[in-house]
N, C-alpha and C. Protein backbone atom coordinates (compact mmCIF):
# COMPACT_ATOMS: atom_id res chain seq x y z
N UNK A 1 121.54 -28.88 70.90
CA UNK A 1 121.90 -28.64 72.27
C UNK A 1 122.32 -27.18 72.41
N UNK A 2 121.83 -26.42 73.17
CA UNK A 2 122.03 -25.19 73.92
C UNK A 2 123.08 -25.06 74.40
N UNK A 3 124.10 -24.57 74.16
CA UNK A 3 125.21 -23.94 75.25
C UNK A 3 125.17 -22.73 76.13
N UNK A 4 125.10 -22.42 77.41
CA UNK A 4 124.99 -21.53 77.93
C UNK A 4 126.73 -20.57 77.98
N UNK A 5 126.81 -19.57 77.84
CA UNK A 5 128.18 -19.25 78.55
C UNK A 5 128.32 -19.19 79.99
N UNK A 6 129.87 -19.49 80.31
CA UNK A 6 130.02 -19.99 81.51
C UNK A 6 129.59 -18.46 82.28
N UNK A 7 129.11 -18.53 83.41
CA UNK A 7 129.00 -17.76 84.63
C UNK A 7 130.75 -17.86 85.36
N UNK A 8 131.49 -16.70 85.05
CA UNK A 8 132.27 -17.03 86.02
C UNK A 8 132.35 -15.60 87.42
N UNK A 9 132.81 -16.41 88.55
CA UNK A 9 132.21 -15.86 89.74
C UNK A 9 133.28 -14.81 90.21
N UNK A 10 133.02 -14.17 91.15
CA UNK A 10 133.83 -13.08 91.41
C UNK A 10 135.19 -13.44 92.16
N UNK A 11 136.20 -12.68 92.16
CA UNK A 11 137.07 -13.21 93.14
C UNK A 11 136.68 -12.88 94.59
N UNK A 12 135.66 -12.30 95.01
CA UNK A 12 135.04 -12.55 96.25
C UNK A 12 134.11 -13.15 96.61
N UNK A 13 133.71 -13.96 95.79
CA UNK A 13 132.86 -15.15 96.07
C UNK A 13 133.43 -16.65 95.87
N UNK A 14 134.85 -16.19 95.42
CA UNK A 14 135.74 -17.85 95.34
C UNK A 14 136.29 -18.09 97.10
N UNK A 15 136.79 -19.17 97.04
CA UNK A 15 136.91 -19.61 98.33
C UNK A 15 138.12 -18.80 98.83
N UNK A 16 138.90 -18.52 98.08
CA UNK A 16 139.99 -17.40 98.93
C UNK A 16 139.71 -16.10 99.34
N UNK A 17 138.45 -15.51 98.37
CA UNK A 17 137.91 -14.14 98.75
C UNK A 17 136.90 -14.36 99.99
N UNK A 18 136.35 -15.66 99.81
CA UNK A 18 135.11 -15.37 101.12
C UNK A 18 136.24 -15.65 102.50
N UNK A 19 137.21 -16.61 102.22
CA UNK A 19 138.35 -16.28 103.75
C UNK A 19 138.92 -14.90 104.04
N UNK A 20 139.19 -13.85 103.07
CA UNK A 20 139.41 -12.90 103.25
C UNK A 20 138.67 -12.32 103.72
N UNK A 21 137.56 -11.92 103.05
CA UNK A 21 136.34 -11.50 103.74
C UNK A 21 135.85 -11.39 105.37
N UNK A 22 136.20 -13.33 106.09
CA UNK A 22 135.74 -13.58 107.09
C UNK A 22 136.84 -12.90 108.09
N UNK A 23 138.25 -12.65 107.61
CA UNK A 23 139.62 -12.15 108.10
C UNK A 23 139.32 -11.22 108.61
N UNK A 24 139.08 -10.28 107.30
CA UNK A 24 138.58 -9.04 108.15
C UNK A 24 138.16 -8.52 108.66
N UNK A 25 136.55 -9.34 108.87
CA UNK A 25 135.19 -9.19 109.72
C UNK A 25 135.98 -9.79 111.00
N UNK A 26 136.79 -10.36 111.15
CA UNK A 26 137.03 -10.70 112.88
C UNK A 26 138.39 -9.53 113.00
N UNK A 27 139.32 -8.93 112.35
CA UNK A 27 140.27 -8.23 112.45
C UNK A 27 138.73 -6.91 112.70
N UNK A 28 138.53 -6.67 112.08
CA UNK A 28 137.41 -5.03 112.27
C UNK A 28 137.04 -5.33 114.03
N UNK A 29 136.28 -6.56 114.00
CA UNK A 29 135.79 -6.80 115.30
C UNK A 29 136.68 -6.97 116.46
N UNK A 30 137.99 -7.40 116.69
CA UNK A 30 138.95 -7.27 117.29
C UNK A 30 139.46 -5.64 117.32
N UNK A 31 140.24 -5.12 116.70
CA UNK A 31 140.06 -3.75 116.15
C UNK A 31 138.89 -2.83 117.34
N UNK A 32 137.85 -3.06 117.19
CA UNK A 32 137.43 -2.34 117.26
C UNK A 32 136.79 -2.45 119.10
N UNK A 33 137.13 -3.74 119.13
CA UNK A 33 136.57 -4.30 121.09
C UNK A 33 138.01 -3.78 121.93
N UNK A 34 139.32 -3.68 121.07
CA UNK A 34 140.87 -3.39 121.94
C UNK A 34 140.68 -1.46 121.94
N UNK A 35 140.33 -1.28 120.19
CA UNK A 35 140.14 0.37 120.50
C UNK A 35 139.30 1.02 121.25
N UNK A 36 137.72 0.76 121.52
CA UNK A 36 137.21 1.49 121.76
C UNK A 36 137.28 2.64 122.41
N UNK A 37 137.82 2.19 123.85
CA UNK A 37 138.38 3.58 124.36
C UNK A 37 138.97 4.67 123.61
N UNK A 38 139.60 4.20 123.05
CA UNK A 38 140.44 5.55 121.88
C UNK A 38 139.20 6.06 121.00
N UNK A 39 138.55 5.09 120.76
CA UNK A 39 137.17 5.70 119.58
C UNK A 39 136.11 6.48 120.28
N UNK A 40 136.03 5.88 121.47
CA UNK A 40 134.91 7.16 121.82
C UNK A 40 135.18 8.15 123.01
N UNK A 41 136.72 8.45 122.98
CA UNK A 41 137.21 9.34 123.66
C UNK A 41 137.90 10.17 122.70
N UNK A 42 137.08 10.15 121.85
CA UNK A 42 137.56 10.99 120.21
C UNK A 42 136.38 11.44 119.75
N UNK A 43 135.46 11.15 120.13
CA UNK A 43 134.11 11.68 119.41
C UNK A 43 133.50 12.91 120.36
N UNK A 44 134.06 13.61 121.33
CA UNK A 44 133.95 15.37 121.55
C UNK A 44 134.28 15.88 120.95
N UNK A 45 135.66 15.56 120.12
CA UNK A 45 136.62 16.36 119.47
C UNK A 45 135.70 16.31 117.96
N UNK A 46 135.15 15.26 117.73
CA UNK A 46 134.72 14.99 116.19
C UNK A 46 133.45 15.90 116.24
N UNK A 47 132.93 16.07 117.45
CA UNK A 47 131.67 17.36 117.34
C UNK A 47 132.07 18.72 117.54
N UNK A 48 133.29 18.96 118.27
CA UNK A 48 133.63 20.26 117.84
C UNK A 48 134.14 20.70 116.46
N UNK A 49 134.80 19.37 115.91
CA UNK A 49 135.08 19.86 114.29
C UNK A 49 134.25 19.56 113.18
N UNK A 50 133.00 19.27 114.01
CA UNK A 50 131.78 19.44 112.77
C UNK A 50 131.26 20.68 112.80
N UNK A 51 131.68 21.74 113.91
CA UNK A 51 130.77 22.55 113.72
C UNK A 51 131.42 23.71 112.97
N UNK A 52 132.16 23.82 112.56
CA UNK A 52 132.70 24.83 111.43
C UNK A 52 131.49 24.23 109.56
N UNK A 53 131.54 23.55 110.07
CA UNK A 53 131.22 22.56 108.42
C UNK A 53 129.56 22.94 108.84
N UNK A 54 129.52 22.55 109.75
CA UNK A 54 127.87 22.95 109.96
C UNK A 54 126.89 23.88 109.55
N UNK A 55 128.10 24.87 110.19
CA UNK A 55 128.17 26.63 110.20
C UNK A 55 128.05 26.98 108.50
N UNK A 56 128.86 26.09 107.80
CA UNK A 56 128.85 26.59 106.57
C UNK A 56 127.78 26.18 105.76
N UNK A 57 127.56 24.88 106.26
CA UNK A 57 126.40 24.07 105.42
C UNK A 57 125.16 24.83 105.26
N UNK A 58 125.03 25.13 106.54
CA UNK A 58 123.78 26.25 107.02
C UNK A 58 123.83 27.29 106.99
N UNK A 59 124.38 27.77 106.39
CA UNK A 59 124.50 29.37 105.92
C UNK A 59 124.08 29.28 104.68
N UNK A 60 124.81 28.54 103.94
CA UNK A 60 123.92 28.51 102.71
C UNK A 60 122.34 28.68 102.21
N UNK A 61 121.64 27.98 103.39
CA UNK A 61 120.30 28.02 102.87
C UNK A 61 119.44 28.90 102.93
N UNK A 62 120.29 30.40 103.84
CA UNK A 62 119.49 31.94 103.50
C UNK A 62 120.21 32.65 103.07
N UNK A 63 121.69 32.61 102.34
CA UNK A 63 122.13 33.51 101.70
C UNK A 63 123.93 33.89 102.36
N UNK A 64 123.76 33.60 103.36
CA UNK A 64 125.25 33.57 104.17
C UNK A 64 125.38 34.77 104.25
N UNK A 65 126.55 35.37 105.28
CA UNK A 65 126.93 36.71 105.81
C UNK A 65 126.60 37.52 104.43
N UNK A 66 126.50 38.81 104.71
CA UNK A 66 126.54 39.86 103.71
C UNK A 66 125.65 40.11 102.42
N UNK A 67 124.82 39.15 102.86
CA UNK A 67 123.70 39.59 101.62
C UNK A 67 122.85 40.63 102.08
N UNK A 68 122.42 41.15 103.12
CA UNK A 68 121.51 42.04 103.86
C UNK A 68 121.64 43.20 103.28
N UNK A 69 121.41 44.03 103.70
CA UNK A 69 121.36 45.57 103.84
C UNK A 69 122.31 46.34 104.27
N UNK A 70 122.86 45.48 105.33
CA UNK A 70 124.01 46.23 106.31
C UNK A 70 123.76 46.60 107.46
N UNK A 71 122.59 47.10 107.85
CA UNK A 71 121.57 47.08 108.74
C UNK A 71 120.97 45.87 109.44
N UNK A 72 122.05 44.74 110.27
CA UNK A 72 121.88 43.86 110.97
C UNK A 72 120.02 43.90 111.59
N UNK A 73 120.41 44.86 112.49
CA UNK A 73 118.97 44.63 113.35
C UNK A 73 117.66 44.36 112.58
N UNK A 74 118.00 45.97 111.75
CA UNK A 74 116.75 45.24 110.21
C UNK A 74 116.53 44.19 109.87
N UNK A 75 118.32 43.34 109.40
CA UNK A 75 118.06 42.26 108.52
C UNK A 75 117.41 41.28 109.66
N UNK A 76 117.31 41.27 110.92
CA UNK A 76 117.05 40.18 112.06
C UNK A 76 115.43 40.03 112.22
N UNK A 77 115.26 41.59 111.84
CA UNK A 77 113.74 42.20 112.07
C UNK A 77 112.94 40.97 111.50
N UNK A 78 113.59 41.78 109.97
CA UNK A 78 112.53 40.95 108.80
C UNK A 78 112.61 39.71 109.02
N UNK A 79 113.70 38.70 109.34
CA UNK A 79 113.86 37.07 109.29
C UNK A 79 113.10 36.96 109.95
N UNK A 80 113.03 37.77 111.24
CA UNK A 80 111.75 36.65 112.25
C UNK A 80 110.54 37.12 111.84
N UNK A 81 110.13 38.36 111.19
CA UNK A 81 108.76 38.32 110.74
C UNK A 81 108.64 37.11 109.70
N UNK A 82 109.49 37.01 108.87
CA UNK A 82 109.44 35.91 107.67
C UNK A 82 108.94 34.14 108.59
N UNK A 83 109.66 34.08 109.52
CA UNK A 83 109.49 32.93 110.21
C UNK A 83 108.20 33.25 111.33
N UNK A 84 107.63 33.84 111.82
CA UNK A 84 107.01 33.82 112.83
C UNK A 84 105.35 34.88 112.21
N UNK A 85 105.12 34.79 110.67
CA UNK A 85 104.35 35.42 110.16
C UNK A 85 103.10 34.48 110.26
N UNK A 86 102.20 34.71 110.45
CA UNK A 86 100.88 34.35 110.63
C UNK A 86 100.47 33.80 112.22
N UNK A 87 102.00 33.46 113.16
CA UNK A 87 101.35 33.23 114.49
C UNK A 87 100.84 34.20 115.47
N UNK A 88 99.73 33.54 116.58
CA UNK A 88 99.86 34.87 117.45
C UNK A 88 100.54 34.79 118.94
N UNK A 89 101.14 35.95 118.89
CA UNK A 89 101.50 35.86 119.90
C UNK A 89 101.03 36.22 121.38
């Protein structure tokens, strides 16, 4: 005869974790039908303070302030030839 070892199950799949579970899924959903107003009279503010992070994210991917020449207009010159090279205008 074969003995298997036992499978034992998670504490969120025993019967006290899946009540917890269901607790919180109606506390989130309550939560979140009493807040709303507060939640999305907060999300202007959450796009003005993405855009510092933005700013930085995206700078990264040509080199960020001060890699140029020093010569702004130059450095503006060349980017848009770099981007706008082969169309016609």
């Amino acid at each position: 005869m074969v003995q298997h070892p036992s499978v034992e199950k998670g504490w969120f799949r025993s019967r006290a974790g899946l009540g917890f579970l269901a607790f919180l899924a109606i506390a989130a959903f309550f939560l979140f039908t009493e807040h709303q107003a507060h939640f999305f009279g907060f999300l202007p503010y959450l796009l003005l303070l993405a855009c510092p992070l933005l700013h930085l994210f995206m700078h990264r991917k040509h080199g960020g302030h001060g890699k140029g020449t020093g010569d702004h207009a130059k450095d503006h010159a060349e980017h848009g030839k770099h981007h706008w090279e082969g169309r016609d205008e």
